[in-house]
N, C-alpha and C. Protein backbone atom coordinates (compact mmCIF):
# COMPACT_ATOMS: atom_id res chain seq x y z
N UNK A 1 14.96 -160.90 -152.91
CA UNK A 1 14.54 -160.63 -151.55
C UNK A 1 15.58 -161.10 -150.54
N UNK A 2 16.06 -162.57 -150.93
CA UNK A 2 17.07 -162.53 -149.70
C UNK A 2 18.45 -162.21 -149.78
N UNK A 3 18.85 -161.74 -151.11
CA UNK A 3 20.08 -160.56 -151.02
C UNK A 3 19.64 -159.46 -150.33
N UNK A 4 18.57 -158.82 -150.32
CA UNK A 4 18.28 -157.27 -149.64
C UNK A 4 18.10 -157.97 -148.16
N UNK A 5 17.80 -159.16 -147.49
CA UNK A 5 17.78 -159.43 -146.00
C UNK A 5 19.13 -159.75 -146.05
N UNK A 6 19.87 -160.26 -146.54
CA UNK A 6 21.33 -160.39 -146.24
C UNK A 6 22.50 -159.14 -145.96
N UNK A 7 22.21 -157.95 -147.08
CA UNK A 7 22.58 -156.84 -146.70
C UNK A 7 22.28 -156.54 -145.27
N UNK A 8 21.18 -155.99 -145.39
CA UNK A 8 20.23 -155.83 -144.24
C UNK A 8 20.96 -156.50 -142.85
N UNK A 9 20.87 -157.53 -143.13
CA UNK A 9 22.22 -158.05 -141.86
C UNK A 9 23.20 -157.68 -141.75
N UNK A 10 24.59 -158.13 -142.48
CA UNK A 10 25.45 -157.56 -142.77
C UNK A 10 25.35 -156.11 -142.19
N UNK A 11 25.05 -155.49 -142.60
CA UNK A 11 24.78 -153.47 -142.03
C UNK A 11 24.85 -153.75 -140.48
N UNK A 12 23.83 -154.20 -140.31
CA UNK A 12 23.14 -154.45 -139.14
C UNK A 12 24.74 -154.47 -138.31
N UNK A 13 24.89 -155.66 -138.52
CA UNK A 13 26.68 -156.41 -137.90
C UNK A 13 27.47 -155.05 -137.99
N UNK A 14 27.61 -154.79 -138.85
CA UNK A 14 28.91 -153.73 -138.77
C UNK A 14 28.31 -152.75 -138.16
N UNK A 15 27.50 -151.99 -138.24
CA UNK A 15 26.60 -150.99 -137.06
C UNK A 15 26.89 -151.02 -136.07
N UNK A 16 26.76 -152.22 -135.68
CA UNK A 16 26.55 -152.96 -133.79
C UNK A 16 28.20 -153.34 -133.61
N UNK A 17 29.35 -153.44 -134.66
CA UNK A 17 29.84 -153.73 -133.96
C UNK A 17 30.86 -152.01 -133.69
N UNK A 18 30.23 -151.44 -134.85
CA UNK A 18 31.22 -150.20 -134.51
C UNK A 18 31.06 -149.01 -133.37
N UNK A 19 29.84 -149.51 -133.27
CA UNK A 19 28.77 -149.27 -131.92
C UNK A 19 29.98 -149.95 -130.41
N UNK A 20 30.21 -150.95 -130.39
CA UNK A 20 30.41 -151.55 -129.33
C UNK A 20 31.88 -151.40 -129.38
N UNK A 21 32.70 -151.07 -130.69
CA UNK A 21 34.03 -150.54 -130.35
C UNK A 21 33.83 -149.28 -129.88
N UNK A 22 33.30 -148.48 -130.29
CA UNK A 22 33.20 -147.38 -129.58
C UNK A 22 32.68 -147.08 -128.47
N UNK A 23 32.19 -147.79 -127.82
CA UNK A 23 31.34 -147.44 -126.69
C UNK A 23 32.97 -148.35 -125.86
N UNK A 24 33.28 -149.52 -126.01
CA UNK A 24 34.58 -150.07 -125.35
C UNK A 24 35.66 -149.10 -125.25
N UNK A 25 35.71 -148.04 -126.48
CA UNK A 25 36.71 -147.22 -126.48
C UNK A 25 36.29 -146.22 -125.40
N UNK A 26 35.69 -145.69 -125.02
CA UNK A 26 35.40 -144.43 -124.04
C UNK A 26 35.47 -145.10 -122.57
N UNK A 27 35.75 -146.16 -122.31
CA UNK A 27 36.01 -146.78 -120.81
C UNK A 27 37.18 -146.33 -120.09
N UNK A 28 36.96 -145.40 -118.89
CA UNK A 28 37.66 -144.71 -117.98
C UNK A 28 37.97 -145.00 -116.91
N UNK A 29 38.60 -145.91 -115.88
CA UNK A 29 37.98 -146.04 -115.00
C UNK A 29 39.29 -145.50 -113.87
N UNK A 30 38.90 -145.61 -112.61
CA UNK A 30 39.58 -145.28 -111.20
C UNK A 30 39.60 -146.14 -110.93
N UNK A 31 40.58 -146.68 -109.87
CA UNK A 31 40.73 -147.89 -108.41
C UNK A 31 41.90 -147.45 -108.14
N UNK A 32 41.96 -147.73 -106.91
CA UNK A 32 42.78 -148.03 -105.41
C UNK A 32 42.79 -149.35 -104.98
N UNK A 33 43.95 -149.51 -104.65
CA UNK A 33 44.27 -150.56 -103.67
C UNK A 33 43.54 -150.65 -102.40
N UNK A 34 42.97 -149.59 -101.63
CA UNK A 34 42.84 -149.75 -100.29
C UNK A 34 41.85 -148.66 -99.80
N UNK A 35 40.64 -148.80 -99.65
CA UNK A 35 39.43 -147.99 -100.03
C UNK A 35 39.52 -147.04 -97.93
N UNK A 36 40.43 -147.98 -97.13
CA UNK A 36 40.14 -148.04 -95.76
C UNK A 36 41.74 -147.68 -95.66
N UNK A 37 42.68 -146.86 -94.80
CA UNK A 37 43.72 -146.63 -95.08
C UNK A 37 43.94 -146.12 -93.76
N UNK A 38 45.51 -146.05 -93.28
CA UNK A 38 46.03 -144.95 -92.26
C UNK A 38 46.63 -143.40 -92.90
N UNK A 39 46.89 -142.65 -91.39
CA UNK A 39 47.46 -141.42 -92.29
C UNK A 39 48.94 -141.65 -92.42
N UNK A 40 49.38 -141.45 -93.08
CA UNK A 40 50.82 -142.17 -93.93
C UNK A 40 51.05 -143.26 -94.27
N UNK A 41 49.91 -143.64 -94.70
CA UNK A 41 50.31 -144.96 -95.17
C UNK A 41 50.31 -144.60 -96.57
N UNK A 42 50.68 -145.46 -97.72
CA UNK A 42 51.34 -144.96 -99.37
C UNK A 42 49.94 -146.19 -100.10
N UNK A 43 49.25 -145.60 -100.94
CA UNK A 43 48.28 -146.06 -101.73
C UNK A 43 48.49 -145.79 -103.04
N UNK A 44 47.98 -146.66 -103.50
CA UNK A 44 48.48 -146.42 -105.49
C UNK A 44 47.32 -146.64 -105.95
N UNK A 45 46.74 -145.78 -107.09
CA UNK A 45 45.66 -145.40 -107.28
C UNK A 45 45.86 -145.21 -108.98
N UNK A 46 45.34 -145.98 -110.06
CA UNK A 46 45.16 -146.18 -110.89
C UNK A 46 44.00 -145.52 -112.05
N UNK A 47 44.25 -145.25 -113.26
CA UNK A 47 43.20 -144.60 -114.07
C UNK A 47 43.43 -145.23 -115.66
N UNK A 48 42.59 -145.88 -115.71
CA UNK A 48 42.66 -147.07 -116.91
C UNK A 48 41.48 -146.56 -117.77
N UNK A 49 42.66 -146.39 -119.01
CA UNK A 49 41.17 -146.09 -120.34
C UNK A 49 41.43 -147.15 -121.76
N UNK A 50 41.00 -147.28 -122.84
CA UNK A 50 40.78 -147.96 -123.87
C UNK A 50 41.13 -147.31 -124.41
N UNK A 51 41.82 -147.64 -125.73
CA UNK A 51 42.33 -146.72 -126.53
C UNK A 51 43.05 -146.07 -126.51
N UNK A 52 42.96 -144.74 -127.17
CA UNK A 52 44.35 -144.32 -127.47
C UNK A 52 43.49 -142.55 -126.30
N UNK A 53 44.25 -141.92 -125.72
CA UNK A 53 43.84 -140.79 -125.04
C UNK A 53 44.16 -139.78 -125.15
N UNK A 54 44.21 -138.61 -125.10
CA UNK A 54 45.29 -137.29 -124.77
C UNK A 54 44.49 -136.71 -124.09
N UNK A 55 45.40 -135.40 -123.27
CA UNK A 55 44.92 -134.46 -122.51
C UNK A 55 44.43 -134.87 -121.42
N UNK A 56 45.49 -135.87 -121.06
CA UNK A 56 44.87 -136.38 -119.47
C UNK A 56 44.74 -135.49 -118.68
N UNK A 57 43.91 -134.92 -117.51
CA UNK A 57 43.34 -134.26 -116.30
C UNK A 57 43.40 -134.91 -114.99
N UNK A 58 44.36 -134.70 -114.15
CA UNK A 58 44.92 -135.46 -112.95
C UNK A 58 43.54 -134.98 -111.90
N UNK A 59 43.23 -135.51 -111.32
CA UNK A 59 42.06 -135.36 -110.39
C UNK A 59 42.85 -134.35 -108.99
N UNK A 60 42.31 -133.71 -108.10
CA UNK A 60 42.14 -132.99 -107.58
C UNK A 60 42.94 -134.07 -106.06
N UNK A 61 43.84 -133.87 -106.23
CA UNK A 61 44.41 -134.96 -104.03
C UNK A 61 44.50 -134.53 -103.17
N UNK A 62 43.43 -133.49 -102.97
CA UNK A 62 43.68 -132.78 -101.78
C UNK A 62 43.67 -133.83 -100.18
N UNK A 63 44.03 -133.46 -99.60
CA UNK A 63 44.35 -134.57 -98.05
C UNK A 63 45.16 -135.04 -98.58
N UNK A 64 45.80 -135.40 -99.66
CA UNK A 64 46.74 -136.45 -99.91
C UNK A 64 47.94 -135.93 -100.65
N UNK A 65 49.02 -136.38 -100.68
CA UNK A 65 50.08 -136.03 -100.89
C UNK A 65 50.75 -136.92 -101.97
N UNK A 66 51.28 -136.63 -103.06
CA UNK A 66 51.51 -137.43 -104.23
C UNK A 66 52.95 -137.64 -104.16
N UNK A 67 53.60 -138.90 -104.06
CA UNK A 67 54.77 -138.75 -104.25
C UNK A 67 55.68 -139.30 -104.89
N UNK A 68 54.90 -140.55 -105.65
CA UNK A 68 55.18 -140.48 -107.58
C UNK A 68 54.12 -140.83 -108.32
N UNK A 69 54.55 -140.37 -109.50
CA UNK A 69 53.34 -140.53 -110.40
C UNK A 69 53.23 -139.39 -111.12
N UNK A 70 52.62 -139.25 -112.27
CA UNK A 70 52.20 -141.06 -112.82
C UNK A 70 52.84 -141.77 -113.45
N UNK A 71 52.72 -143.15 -113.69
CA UNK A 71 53.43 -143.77 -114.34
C UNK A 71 52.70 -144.87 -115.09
N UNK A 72 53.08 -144.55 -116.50
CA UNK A 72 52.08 -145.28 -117.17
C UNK A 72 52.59 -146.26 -117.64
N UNK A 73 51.65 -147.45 -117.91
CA UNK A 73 51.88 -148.42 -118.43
C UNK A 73 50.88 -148.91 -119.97
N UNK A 74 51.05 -149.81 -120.67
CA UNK A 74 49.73 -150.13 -121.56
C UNK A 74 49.90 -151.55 -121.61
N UNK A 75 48.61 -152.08 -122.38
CA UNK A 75 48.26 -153.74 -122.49
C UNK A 75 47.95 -153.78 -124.00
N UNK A 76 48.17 -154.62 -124.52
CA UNK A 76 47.29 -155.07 -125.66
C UNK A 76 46.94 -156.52 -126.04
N UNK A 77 45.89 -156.63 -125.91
CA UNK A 77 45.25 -157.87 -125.79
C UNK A 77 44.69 -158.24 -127.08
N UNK A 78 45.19 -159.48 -128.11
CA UNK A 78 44.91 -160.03 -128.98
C UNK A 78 43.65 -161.26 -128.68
N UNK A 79 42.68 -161.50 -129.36
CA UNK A 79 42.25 -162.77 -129.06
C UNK A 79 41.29 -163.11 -130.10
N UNK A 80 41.43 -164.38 -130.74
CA UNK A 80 40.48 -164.47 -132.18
C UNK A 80 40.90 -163.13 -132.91
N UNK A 81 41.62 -162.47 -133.22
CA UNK A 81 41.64 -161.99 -134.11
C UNK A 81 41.39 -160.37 -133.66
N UNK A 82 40.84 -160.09 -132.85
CA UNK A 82 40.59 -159.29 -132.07
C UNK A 82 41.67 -158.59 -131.50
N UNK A 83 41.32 -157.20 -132.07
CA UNK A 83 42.94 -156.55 -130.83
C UNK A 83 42.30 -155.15 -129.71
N UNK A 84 41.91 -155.20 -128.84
CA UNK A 84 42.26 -154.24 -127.84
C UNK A 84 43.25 -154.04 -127.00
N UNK A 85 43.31 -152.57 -126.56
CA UNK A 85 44.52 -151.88 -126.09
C UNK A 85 44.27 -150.98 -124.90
N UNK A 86 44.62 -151.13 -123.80
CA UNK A 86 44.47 -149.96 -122.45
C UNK A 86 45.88 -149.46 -122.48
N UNK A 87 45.79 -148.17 -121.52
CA UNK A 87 46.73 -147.59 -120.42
C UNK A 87 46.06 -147.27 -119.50
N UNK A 88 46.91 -147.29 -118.64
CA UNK A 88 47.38 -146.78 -116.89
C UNK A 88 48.12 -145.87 -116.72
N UNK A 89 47.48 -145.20 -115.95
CA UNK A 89 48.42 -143.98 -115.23
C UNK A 89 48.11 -144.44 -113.61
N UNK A 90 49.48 -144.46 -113.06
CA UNK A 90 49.22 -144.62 -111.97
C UNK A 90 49.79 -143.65 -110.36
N UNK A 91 49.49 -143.39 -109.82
CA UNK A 91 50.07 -142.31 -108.62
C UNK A 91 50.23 -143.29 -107.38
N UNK A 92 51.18 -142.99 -106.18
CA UNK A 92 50.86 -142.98 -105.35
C UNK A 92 50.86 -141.93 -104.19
N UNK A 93 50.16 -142.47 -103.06
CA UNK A 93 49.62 -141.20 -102.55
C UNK A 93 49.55 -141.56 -101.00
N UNK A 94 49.50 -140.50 -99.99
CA UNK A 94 49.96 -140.71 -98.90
C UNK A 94 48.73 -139.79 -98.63
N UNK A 95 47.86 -140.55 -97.53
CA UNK A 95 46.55 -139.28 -96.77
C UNK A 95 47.81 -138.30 -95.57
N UNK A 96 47.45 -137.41 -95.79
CA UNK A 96 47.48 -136.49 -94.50
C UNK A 96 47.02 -136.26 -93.24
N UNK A 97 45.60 -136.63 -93.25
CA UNK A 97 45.00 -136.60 -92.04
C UNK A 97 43.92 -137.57 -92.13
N UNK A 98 42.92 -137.97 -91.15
CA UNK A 98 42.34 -138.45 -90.77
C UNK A 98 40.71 -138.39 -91.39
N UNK A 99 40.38 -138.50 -91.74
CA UNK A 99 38.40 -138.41 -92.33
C UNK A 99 38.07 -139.16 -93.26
N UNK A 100 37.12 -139.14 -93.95
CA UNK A 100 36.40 -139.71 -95.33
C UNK A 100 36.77 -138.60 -96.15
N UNK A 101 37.60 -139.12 -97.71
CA UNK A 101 38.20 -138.21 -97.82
C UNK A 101 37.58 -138.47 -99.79
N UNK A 102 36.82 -138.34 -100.87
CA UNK A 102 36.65 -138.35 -102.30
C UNK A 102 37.75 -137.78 -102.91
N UNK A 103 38.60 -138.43 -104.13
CA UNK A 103 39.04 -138.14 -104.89
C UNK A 103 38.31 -137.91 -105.89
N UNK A 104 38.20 -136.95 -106.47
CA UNK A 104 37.40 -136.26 -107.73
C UNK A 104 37.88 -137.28 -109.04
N UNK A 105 36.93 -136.94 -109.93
CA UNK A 105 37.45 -137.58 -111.28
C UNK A 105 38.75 -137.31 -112.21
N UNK A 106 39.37 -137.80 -112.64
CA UNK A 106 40.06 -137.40 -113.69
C UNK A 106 39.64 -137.36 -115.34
N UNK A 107 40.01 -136.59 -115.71
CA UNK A 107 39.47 -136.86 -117.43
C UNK A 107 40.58 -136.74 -118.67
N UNK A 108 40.10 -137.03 -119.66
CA UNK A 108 40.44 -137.60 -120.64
C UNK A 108 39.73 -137.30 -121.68
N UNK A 109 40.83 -137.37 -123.02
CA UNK A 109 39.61 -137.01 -124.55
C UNK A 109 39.90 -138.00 -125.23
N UNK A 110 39.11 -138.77 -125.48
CA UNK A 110 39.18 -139.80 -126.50
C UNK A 110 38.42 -139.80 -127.77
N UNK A 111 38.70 -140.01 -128.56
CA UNK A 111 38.40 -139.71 -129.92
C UNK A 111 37.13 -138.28 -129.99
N UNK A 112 38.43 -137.61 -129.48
CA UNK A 112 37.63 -136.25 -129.47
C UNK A 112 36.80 -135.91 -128.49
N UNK A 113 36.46 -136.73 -127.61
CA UNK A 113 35.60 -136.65 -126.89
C UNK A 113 35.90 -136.57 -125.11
N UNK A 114 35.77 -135.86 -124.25
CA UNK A 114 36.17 -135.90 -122.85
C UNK A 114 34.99 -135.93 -122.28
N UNK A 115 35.94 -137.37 -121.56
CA UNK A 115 35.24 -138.15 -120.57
C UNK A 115 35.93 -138.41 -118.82
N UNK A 116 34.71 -138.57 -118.26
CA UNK A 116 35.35 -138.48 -116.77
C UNK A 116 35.61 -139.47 -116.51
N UNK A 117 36.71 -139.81 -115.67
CA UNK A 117 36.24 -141.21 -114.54
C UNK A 117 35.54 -141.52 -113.93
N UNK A 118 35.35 -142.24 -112.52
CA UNK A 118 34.78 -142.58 -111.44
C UNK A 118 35.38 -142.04 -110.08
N UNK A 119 34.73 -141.50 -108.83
CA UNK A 119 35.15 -141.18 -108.12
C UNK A 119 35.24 -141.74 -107.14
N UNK A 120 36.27 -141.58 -106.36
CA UNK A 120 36.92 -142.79 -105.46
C UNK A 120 37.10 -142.46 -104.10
N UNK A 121 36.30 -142.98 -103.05
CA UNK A 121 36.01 -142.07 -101.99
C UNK A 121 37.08 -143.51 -100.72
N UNK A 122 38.16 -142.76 -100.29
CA UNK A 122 39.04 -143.24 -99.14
C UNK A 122 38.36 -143.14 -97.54
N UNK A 123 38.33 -144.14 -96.38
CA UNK A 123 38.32 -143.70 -95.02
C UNK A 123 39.58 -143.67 -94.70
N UNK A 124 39.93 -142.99 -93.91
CA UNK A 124 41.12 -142.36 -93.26
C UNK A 124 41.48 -142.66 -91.84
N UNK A 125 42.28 -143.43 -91.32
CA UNK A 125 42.22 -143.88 -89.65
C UNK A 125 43.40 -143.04 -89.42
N UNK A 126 43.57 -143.21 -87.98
CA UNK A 126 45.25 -142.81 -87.25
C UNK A 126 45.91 -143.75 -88.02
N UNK A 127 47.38 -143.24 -88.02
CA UNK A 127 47.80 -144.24 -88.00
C UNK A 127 49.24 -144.66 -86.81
N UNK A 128 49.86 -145.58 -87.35
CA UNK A 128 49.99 -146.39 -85.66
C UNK A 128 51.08 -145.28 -85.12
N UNK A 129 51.96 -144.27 -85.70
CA UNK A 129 52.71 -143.34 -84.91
C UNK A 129 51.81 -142.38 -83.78
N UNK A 130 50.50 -141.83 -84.43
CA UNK A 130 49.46 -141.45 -83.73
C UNK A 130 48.84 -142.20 -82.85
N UNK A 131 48.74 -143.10 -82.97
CA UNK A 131 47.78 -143.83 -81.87
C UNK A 131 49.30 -144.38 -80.80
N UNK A 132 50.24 -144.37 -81.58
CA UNK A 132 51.08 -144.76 -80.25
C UNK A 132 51.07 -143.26 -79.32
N UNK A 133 51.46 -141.96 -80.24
CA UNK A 133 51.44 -140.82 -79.44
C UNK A 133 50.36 -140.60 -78.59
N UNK A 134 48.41 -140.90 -79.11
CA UNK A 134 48.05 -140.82 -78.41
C UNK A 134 47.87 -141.87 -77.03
N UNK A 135 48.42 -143.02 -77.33
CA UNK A 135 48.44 -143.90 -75.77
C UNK A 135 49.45 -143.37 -75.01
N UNK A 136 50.42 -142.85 -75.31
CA UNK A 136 51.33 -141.68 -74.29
C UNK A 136 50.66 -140.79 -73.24
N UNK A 137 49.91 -139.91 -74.57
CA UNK A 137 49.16 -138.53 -74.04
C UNK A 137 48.48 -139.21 -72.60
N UNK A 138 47.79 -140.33 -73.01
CA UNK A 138 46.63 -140.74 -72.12
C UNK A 138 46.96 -141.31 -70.83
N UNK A 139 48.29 -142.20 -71.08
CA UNK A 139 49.06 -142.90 -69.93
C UNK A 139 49.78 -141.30 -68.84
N UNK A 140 50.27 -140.37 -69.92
CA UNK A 140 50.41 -139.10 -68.77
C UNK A 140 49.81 -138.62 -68.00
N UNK A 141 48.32 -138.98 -68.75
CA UNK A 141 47.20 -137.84 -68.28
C UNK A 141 46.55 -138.85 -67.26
N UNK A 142 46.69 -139.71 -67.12
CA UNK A 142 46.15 -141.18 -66.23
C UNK A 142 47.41 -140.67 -64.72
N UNK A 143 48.47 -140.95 -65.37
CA UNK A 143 49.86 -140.62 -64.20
C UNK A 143 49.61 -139.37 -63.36
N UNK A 144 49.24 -138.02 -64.36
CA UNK A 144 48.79 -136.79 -63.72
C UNK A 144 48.27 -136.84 -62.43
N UNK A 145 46.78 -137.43 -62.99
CA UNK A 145 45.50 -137.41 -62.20
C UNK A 145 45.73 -138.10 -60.89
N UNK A 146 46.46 -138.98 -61.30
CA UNK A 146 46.10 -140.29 -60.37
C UNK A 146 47.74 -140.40 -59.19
C-alpha cells in the first residue's frame, strides 16, 4: 500500500511540475519605459518570452515611428539546479502626434503554440518644440489684438 501512495506522489510531482514548466514557458509579456510621453520623444518598448520562440509578430505602431529595432537580447538564469531562459526583443519608438494611443499585441509560437502579448496603451502630450511654437502663435495673436 505505501509503495502504490508513493508512486502516486511521485506522478503527482512530475505532473505538477511539467505543468508549471509549461505554463512558465508560454509567458509573453510587453512594457515600456514611459506609459505618459511627448511627441518626439524616443521610448523603448520591450517583448519578453520564456523559452525558446519563433515566428515572432511585431505589433501594429501606428502613431509611432520605429527607428531601431529590434534588438534582442536573452538571460539564463540558473538557481538550485534549476535553469530558465528569456528573450527580448526590443524597439524604439518615437509618437507622432498627440492622443491616447494602444499598441496592439505582438505574438509568438512557442512550443507550437501562438500566443499573444499584452497591450500597451501610451498618453501622448505636446511636446516642448510645440508648446514653444504654440506660446509664439499666442504671444502674436495677443500683439495682433492688442
Amino acid at each position: 500500500m505505501k509503495i502504490n501512495s508513493l508512486y502516486k506522489y511521485f506522478a503527482t510531482t512530475i505532473i505538477l511540475c511539467a505543468l508549471t514548466v509549461s505554463i512558465y514557458a508560454q509567458q509573453f509579456n510587453a512594457t515600456i519605459n514611459k506609459t505618459n510621453a511627448v511627441v518626439g520623444e524616443q521610448l523603448q518598448i520591450s517583448f519578453t518570452f520564456n523559452g525558446q520562440g519563433k515566428n515572432f509578430g511585431q505589433p501594429d505602431f501606428k502613431n509611432f515611428q520605429v527607428i531601431a529595432g529590434p534588438s534582442q537580447s536573452s538571460n539564463m538564469t540558473i538557481i538550485n539546479g534549476n535553469m530558465t531562459s528569456s528573450q527580448s526583443l526590443t524597439y524604439w519608438i518615437v509618437p507622432q502626434k498627440e492622443g491616447t494611443f494602444k499598441i496592439g499585441p505582438a505574438t509568438i509560437t512557442i512550443d507550437g503554440k501562438q500566443i499573444a502579448s499584452n497591450v500597451i496603451t501610451v498618453s501622448v502630450g505636446k511636446g516642448q518644440q510645440q508648446q514653444a511654437q504654440g506660446n509664439q502663435r499666442q504671444q502674436q495673436q495677443q500683439n495682433e489684438s492688442g
